[in-house]
C-alpha atoms as a PDB file:
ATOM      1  CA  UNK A   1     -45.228  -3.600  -1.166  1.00  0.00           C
ATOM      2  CA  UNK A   2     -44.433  -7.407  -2.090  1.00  0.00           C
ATOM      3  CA  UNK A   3     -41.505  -8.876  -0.207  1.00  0.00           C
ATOM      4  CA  UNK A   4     -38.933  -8.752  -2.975  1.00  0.00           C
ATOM      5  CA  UNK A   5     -39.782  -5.039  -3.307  1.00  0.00           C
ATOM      6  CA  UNK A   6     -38.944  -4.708   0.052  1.00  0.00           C
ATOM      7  CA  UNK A   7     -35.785  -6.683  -0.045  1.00  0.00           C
ATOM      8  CA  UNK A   8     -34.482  -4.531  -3.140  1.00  0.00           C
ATOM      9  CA  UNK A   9     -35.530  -1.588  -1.123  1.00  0.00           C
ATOM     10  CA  UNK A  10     -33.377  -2.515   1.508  1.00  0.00           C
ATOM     11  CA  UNK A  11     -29.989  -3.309  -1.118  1.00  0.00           C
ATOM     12  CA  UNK A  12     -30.175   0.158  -2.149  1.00  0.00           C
ATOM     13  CA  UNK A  13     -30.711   1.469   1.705  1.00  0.00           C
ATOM     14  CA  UNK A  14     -27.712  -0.916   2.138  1.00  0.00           C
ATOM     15  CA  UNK A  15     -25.284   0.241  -0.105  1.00  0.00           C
ATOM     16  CA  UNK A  16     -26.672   4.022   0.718  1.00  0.00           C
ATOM     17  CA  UNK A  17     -25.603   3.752   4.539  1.00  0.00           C
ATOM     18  CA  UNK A  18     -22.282   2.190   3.805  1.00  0.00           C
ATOM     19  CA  UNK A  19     -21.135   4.453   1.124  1.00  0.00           C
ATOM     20  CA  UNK A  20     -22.044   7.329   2.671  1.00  0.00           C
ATOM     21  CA  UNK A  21     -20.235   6.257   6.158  1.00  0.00           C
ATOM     22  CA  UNK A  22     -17.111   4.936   3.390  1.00  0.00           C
ATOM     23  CA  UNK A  23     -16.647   7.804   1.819  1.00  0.00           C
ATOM     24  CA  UNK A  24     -17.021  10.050   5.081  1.00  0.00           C
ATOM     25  CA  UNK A  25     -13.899   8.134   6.600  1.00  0.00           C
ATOM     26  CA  UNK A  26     -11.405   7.569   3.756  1.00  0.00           C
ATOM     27  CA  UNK A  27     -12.206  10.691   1.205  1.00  0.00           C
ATOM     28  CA  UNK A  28      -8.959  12.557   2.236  1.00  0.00           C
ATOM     29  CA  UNK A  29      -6.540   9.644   1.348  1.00  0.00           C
ATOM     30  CA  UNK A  30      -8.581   9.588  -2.040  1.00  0.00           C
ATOM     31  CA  UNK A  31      -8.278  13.414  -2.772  1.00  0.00           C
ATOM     32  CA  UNK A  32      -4.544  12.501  -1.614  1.00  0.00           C
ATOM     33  CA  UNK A  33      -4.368   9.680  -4.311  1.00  0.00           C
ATOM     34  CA  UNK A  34      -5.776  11.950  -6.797  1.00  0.00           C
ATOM     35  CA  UNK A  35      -3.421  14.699  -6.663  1.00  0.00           C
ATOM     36  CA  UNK A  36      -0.249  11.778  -6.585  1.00  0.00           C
ATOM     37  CA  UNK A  37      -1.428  10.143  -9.778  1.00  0.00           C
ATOM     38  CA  UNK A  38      -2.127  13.623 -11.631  1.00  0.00           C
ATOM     39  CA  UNK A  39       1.492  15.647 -10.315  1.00  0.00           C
ATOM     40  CA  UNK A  40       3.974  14.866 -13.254  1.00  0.00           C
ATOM     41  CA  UNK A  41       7.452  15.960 -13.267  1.00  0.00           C
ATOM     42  CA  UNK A  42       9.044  17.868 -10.556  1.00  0.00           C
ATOM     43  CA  UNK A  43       6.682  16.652  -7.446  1.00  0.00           C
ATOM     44  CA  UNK A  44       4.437  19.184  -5.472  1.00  0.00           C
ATOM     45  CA  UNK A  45       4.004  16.160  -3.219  1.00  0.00           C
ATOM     46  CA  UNK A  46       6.335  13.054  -1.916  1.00  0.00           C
ATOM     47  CA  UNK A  47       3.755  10.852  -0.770  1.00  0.00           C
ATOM     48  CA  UNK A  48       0.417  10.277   0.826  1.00  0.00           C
ATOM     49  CA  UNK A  49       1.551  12.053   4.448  1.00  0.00           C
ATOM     50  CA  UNK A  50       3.188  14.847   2.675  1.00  0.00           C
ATOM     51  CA  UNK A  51       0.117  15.364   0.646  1.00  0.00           C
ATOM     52  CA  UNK A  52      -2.269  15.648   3.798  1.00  0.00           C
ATOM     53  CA  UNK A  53      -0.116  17.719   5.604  1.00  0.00           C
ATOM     54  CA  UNK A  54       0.880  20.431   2.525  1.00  0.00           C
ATOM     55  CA  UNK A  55      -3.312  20.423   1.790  1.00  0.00           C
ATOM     56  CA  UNK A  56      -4.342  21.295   5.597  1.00  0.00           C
ATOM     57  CA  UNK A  57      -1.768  23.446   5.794  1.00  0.00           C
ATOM     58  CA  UNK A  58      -2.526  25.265   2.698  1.00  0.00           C
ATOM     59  CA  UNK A  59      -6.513  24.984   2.238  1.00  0.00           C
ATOM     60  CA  UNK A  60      -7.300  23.931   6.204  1.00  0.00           C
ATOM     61  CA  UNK A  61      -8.491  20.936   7.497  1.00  0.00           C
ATOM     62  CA  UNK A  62     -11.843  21.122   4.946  1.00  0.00           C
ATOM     63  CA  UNK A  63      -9.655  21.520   2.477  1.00  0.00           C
ATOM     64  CA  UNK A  64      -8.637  17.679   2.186  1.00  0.00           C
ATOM     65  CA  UNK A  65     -12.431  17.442   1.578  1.00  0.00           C
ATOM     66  CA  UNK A  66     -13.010  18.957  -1.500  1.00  0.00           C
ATOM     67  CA  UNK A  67     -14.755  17.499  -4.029  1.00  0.00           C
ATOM     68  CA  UNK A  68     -16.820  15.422  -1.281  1.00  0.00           C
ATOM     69  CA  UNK A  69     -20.462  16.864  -2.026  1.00  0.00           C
ATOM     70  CA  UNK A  70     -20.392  15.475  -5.113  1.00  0.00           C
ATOM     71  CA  UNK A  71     -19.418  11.843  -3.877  1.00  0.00           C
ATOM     72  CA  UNK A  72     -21.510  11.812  -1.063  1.00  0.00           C
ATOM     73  CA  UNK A  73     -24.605  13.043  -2.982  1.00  0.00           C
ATOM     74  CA  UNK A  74     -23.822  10.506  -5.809  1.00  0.00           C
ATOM     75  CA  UNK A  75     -21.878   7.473  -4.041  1.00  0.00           C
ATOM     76  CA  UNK A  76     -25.506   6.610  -2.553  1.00  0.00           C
ATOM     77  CA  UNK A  77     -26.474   5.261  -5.740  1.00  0.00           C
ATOM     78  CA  UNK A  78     -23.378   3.998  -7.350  1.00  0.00           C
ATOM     79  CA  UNK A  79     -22.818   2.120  -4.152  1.00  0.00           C
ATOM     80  CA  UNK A  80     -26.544   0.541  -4.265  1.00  0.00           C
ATOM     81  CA  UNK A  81     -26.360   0.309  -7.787  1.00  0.00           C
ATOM     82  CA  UNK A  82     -23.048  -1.601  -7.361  1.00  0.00           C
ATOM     83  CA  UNK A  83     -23.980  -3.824  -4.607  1.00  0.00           C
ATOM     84  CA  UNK A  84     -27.603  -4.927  -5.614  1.00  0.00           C
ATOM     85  CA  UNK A  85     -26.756  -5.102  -9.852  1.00  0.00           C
ATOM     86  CA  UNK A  86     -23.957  -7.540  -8.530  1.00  0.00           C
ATOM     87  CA  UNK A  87     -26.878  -9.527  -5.908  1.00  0.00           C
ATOM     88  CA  UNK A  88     -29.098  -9.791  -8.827  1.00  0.00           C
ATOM     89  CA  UNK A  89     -26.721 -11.263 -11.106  1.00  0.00           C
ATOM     90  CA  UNK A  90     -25.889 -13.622  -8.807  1.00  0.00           C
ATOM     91  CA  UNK A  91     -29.352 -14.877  -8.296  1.00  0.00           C
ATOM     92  CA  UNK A  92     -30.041 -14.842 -12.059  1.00  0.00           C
ATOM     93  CA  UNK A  93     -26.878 -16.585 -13.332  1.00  0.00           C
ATOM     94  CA  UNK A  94     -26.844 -19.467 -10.123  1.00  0.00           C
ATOM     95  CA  UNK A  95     -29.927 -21.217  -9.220  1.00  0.00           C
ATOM     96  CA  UNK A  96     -28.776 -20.938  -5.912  1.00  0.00           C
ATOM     97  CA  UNK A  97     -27.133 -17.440  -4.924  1.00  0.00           C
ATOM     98  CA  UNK A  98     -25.282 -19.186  -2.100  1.00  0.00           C
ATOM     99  CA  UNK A  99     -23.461 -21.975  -4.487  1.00  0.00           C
ATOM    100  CA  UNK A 100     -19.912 -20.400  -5.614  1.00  0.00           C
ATOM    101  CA  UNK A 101     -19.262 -20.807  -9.133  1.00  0.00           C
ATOM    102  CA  UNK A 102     -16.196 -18.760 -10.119  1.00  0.00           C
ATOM    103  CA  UNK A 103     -17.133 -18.032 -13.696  1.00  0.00           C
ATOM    104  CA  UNK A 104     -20.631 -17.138 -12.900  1.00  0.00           C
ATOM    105  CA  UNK A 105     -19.438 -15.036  -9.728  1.00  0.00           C
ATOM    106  CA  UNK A 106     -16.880 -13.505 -12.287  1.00  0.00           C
ATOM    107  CA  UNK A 107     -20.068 -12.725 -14.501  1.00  0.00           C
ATOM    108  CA  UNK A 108     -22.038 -11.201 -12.056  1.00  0.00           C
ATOM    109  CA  UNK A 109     -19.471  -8.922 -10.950  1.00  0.00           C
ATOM    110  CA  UNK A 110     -19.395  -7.773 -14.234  1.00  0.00           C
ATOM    111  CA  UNK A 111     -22.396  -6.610 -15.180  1.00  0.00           C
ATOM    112  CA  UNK A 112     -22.561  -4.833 -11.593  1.00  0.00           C
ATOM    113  CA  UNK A 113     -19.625  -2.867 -12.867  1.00  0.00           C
ATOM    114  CA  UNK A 114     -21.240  -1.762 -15.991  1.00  0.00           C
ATOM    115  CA  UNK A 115     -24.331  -0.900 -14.218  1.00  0.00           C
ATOM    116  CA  UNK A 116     -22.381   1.216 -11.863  1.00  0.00           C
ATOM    117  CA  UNK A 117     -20.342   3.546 -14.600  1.00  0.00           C
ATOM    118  CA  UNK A 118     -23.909   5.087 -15.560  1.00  0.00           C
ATOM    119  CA  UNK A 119     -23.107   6.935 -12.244  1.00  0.00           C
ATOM    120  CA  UNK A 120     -19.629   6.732 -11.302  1.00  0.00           C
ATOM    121  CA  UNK A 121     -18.315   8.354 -14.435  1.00  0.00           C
ATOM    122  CA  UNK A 122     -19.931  12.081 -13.770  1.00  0.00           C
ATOM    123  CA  UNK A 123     -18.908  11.495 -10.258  1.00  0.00           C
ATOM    124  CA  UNK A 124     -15.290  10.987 -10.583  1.00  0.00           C
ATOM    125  CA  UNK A 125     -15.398  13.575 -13.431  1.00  0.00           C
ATOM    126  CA  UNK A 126     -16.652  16.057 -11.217  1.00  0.00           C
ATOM    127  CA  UNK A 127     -14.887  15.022  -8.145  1.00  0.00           C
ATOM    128  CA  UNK A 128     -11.339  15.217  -9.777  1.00  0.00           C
ATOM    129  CA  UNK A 129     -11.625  18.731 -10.946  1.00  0.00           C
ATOM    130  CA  UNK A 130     -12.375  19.569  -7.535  1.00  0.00           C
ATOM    131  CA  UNK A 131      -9.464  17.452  -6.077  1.00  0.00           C
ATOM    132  CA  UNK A 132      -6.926  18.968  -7.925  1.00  0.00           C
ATOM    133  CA  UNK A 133      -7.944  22.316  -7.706  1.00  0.00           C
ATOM    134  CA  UNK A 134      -5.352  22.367  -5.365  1.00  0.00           C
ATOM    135  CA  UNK A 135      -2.400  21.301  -6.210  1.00  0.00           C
ATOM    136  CA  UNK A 136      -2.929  23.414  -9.615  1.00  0.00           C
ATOM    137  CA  UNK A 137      -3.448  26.335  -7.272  1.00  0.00           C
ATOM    138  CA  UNK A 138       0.429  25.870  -6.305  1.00  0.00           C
ATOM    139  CA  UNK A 139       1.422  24.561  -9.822  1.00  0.00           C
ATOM    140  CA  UNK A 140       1.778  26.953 -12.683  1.00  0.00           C
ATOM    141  CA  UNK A 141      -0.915  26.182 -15.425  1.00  0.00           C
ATOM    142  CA  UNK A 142      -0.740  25.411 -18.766  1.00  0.00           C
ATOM    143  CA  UNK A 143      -3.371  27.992 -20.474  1.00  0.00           C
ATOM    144  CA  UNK A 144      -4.102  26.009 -23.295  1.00  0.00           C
ATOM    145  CA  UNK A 145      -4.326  22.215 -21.466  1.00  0.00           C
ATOM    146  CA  UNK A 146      -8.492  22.920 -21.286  1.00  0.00           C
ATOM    147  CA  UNK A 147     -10.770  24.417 -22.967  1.00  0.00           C
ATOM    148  CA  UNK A 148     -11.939  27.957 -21.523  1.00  0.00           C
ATOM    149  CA  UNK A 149     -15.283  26.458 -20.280  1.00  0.00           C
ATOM    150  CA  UNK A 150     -13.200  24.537 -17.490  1.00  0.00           C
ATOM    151  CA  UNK A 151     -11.342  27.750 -17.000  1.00  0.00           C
ATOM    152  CA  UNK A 152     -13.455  30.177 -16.376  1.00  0.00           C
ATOM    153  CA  UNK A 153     -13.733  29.380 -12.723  1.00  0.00           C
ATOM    154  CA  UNK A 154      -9.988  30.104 -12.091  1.00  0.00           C
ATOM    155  CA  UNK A 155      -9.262  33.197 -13.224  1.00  0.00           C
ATOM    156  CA  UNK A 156      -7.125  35.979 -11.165  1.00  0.00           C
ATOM    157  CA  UNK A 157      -4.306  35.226  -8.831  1.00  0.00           C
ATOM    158  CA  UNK A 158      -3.917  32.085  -6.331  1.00  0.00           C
ATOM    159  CA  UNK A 159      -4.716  33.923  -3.606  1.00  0.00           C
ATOM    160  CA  UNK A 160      -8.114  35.796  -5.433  1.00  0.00           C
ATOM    161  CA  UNK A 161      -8.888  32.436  -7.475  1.00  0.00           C
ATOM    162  CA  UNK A 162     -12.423  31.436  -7.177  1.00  0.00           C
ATOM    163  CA  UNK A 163     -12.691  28.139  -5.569  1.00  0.00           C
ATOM    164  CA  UNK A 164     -14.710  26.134  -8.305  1.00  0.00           C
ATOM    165  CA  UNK A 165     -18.306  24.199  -7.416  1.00  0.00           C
ATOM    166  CA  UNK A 166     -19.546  20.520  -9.137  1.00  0.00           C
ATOM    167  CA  UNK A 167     -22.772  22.457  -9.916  1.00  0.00           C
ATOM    168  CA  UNK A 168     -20.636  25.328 -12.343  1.00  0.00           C
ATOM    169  CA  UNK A 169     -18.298  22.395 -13.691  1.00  0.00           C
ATOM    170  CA  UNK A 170     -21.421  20.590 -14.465  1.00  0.00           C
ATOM    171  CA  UNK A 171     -23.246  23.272 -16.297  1.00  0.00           C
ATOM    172  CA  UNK A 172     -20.061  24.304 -18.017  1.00  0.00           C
ATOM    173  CA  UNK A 173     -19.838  20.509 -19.208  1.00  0.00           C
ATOM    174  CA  UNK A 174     -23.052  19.882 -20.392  1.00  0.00           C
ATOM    175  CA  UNK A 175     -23.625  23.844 -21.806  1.00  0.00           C
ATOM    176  CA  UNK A 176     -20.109  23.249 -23.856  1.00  0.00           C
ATOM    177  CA  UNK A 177     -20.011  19.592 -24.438  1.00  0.00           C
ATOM    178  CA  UNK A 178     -23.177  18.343 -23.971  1.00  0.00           C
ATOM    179  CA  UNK A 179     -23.615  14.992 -21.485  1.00  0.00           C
ATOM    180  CA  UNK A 180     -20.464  13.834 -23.295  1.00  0.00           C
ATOM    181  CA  UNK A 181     -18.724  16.256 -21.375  1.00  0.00           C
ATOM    182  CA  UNK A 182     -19.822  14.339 -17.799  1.00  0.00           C
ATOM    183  CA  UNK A 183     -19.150  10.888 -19.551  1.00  0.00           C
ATOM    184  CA  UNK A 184     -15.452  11.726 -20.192  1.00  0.00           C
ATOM    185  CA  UNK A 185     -13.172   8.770 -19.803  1.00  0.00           C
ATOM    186  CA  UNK A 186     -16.586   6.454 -20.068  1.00  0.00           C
ATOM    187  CA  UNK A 187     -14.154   3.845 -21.821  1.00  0.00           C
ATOM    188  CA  UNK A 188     -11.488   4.170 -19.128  1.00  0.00           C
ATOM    189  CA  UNK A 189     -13.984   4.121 -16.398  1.00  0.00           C
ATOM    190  CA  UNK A 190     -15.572   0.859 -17.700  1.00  0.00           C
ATOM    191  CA  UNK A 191     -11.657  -0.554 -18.133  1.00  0.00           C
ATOM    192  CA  UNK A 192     -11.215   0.081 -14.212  1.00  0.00           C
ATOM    193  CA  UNK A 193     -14.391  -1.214 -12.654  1.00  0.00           C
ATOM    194  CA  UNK A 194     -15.681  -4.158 -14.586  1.00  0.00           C
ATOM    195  CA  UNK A 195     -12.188  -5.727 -14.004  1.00  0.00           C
ATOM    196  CA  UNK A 196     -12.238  -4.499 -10.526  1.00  0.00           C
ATOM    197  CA  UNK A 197     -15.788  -5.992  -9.702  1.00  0.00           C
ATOM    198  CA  UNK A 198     -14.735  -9.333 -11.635  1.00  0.00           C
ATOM    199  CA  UNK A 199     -11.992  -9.203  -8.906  1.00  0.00           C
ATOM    200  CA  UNK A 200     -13.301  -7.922  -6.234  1.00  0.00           C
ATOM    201  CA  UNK A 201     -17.087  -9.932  -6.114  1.00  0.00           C
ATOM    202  CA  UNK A 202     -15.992 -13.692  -6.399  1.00  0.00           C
ATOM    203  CA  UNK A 203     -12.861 -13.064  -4.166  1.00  0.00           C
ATOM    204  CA  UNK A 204     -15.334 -11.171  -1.468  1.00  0.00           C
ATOM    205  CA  UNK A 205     -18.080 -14.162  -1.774  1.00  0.00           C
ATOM    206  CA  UNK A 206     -14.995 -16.697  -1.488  1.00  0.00           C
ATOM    207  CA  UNK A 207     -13.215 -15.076   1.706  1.00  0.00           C
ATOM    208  CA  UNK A 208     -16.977 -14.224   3.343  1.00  0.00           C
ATOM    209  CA  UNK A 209     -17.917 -17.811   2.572  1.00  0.00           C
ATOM    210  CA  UNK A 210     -14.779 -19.580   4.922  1.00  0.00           C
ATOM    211  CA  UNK A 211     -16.207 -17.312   7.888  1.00  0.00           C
ATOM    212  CA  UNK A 212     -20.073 -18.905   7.016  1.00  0.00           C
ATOM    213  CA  UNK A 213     -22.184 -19.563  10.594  1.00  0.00           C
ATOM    214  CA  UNK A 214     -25.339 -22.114   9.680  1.00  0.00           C
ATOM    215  CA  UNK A 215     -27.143 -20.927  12.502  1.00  0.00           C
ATOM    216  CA  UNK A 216     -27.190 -17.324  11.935  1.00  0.00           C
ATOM    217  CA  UNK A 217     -27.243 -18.228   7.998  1.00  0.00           C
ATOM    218  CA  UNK A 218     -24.624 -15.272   7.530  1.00  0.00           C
ATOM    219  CA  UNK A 219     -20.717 -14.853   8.193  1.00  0.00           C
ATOM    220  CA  UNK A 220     -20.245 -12.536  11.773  1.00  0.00           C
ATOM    221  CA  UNK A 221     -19.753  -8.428  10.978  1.00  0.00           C
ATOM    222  CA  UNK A 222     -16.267  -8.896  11.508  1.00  0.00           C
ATOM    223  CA  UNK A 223     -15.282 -11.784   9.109  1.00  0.00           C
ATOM    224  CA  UNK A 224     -17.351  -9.470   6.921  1.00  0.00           C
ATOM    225  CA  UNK A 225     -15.728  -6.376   7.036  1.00  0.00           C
ATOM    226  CA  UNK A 226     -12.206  -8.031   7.001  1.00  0.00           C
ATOM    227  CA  UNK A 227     -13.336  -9.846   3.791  1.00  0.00           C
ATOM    228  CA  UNK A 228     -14.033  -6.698   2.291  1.00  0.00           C
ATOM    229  CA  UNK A 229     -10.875  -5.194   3.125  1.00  0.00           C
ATOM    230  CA  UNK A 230      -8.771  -7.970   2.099  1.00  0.00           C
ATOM    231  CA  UNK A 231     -10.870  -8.336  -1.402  1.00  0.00           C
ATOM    232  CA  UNK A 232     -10.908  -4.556  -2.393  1.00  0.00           C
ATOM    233  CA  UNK A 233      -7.354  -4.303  -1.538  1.00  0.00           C
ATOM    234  CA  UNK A 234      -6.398  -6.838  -3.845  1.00  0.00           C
ATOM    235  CA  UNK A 235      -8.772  -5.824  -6.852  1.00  0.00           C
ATOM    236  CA  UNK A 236      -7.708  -1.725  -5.995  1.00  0.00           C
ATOM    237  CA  UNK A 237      -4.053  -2.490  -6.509  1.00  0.00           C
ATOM    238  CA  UNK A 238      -4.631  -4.816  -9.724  1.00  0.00           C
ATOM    239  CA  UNK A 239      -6.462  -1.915 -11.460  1.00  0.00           C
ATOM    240  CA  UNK A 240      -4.394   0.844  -9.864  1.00  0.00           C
ATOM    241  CA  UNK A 241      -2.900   1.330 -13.486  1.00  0.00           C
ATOM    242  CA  UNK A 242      -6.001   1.553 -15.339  1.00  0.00           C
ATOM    243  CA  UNK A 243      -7.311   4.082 -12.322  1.00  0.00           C
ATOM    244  CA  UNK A 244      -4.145   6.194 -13.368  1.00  0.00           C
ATOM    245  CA  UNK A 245      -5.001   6.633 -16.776  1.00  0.00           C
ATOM    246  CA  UNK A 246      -8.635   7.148 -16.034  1.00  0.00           C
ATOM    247  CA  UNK A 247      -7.552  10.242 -13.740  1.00  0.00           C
ATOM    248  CA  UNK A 248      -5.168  11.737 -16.205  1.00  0.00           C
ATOM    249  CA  UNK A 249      -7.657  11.832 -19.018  1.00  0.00           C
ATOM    250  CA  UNK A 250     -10.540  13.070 -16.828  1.00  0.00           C
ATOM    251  CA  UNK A 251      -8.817  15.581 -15.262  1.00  0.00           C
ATOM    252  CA  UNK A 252      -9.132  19.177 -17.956  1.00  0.00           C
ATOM    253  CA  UNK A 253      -6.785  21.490 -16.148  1.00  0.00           C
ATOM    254  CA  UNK A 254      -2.898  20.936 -16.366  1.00  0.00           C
ATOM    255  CA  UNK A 255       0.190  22.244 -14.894  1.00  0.00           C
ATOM    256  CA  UNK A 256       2.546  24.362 -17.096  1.00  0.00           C
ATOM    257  CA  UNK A 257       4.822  21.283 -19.077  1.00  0.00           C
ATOM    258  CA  UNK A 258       2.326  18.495 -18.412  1.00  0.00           C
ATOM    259  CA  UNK A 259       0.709  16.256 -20.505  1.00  0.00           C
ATOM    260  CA  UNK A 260      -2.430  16.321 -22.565  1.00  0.00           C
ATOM    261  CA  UNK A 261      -3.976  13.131 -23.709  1.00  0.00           C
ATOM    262  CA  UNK A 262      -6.121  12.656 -26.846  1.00  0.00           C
ATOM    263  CA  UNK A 263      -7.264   8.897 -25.466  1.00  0.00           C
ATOM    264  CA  UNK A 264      -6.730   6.345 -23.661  1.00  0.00           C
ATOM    265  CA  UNK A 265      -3.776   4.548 -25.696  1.00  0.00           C
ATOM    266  CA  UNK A 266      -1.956   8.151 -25.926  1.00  0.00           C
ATOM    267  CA  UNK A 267      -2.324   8.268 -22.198  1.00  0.00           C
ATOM    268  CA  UNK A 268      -0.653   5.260 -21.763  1.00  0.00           C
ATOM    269  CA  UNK A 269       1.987   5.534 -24.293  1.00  0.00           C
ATOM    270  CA  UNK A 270       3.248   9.144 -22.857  1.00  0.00           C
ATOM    271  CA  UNK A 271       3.163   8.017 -19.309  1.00  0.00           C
ATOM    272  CA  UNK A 272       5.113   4.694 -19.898  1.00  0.00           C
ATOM    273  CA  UNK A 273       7.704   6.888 -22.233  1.00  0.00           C
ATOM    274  CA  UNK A 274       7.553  10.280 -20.103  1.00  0.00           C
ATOM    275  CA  UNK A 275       7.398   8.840 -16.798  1.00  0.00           C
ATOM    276  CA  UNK A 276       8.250   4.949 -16.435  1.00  0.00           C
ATOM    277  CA  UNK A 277       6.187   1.681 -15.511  1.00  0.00           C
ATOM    278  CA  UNK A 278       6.456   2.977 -11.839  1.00  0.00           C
ATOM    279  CA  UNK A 279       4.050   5.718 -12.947  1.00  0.00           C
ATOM    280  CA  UNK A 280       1.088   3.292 -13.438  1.00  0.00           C
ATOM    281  CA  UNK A 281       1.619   2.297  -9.704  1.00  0.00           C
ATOM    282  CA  UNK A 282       1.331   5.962  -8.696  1.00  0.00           C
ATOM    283  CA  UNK A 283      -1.154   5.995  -5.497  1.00  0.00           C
ATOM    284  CA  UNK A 284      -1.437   2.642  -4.994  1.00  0.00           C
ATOM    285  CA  UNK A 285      -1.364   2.834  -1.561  1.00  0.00           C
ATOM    286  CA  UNK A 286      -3.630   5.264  -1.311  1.00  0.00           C
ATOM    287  CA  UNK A 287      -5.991   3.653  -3.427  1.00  0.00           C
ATOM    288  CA  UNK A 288      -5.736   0.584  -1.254  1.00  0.00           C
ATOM    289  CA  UNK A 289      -6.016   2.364   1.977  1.00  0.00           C
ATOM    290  CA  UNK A 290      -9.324   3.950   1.157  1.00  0.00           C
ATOM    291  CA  UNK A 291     -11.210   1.095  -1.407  1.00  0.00           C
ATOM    292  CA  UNK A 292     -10.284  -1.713   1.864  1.00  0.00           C
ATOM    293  CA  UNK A 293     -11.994   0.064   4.339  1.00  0.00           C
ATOM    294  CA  UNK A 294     -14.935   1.826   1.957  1.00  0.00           C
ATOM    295  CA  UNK A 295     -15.867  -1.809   1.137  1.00  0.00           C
ATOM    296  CA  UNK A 296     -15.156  -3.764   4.033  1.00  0.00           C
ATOM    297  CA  UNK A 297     -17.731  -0.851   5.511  1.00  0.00           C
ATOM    298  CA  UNK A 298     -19.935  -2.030   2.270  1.00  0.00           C
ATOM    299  CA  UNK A 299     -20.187  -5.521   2.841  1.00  0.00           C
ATOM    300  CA  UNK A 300     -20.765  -5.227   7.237  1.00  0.00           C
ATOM    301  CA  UNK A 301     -23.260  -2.629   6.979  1.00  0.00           C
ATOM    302  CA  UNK A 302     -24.964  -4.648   3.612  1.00  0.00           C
ATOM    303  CA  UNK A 303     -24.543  -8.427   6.014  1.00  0.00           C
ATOM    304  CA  UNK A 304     -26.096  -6.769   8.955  1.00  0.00           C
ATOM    305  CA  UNK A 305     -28.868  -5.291   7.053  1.00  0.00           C
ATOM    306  CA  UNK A 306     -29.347  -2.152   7.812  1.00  0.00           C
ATOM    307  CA  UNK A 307     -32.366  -1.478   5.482  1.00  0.00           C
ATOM    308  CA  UNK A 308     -33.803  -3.846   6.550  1.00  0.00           C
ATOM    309  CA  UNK A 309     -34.080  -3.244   9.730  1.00  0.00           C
ATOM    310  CA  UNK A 310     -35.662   0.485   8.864  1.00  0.00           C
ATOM    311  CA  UNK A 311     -37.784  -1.238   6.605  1.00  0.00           C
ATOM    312  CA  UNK A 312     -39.128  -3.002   9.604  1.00  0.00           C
ATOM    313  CA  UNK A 313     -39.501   0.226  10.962  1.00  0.00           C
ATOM    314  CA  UNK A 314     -42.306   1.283   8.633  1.00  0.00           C
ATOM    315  CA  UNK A 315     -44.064  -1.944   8.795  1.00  0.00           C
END
């Protein structure tokens, strides 16, 4: 195996490890933010806390991990995908990957985010079914806001309700709708994360850059995992709106009285008339609390190399 085999190798290890340790530590805040963005009307929930406590109290403390399968068998790619497309673009637009050059940074970040949707949008399809499951279980549903495909799992009483799976949503999806039915919200997905990895990227490379050691040729673990917080809070709450409408129109069951969307301009047009401008700020916190920590996790375990140090293993 030539050396830049082995150093791509090691990306994907990279962004394996941390978003599999990420998503292990913040997912119930993110099931949390889920179920805030999708209540509408009178509120199941008042706010992160209330959310938590109302879902372990009701479902147990596994409960406030459902839908987590599905992210932690997929987030391993997205998260390499993410982290190396973004490396790679880096090295290819700047003939040195350590010069910052904001447009080019901006670039890269870019194309990492359009490289990522291939897997993040059947994830976060998937995963918001099962995230919502239940607050819907508490909330009387609207029998006509999804086709009976995404029903079918759900039939009988709250208490009898069959809990669904990701593998019976997915072959409902793809028997019914064909892989269209995983790439739901595609357009919505791609509206989030490009503009969040344009964000996120040259802000990250800026803030890791000020903590920079020339001896060690890398910033410390520390400087790195605060840079990641601080840059994926900052890009999470500037695309908090566009991660509203993404969760509205990818999630297929509704409560009785709430909303369907045809598309992503209907979306927004009922939720600014129905519900305000505070409505596209809905989870925010949330969103912050668990993209500052999933990245800042990202960009230690990805500085102190990880992979490359089981690499080293196998030599």
């Amino acid at each position: 195996m030539s050396n830049q085999d082995l150093n791509i190798t090691a990306k994907l290890i990279n962004g394996g490890v941390a978003g599999l340790v990420g998503v292990t530590c913040v997912f119930p805040i993110d099931l949390a933010k889920t179920r805030l963005q999708n209540q509408q009307g009178s509120d199941v929930y008042k706010g992160m806390v209330d959310c938590l406590l109302k879902t372990a109290r009701a479902e147990g403390f596994l409960g406030m991990y459902r839908g987590a399968a599905v992210n932690l068998t997929l987030v391993t790619p997205e998260k390499a995908i993410k982290l190396a497309a973004n490396d790679f673009f880096r090295h290819l637009l700047m003939e040195d990957g350590r010069q910052r050059n904001l447009k080019m940074e901006m670039l890269a970040g870019c194309g990492a985010g359009m490289c990522q949707v291939v897997v993040t949008c059947p994830m976060e399809m998937l995963k918001i079914q099962l995230q919502d499951a239940g607050r819907l279980a508490v909330h009387p549903q609207s029998p006509a806001s999804a086709p009976a495909s995404s029903r079918s799992y759900t039939t009988g009483s709250a208490s009898t309700r069959k809990r669904p799976s990701a593998t019976l949503l997915a072959w409902e999806l793809l028997r019914t709708r064909g892989l269209a039915g995983l790439y739901k919200g595609l357009g919505a997905t791609l509206l989030r994360d490009i503009p969040f990895s344009v964000i996120y990227f040259p802000l990250f490379a800026c803030l890791n850059g000020l903590g920079f050691d020339a001896l060690s040729g890398k910033a410390s673990f520390a400087h790195s995992f605060v840079s990641g917080c601080a840059a994926g809070s900052v890009a999470a709450v500037a695309v908090t709106p566009l991660d509203v409408l993404k969760t509205r129109i990818q999630t297929l069951k509704k409560g009785l009285g709430e909303e369907v969307y045809s598309g992503l301009t209907d979306c927004a047009r009922k939720l600014w008339i129905r519900e305000g401008p505070a409505a596209f700020m809905k989870g925010a916190g949330c969103r912050a609390l668990v993209i500052a920590p999933l990245f800042g996790i990202a960009q230690g375990v990805y500085f102190i190399g990880i992979g490359e140090r089981i690499l080293k293993l196998f030599e």
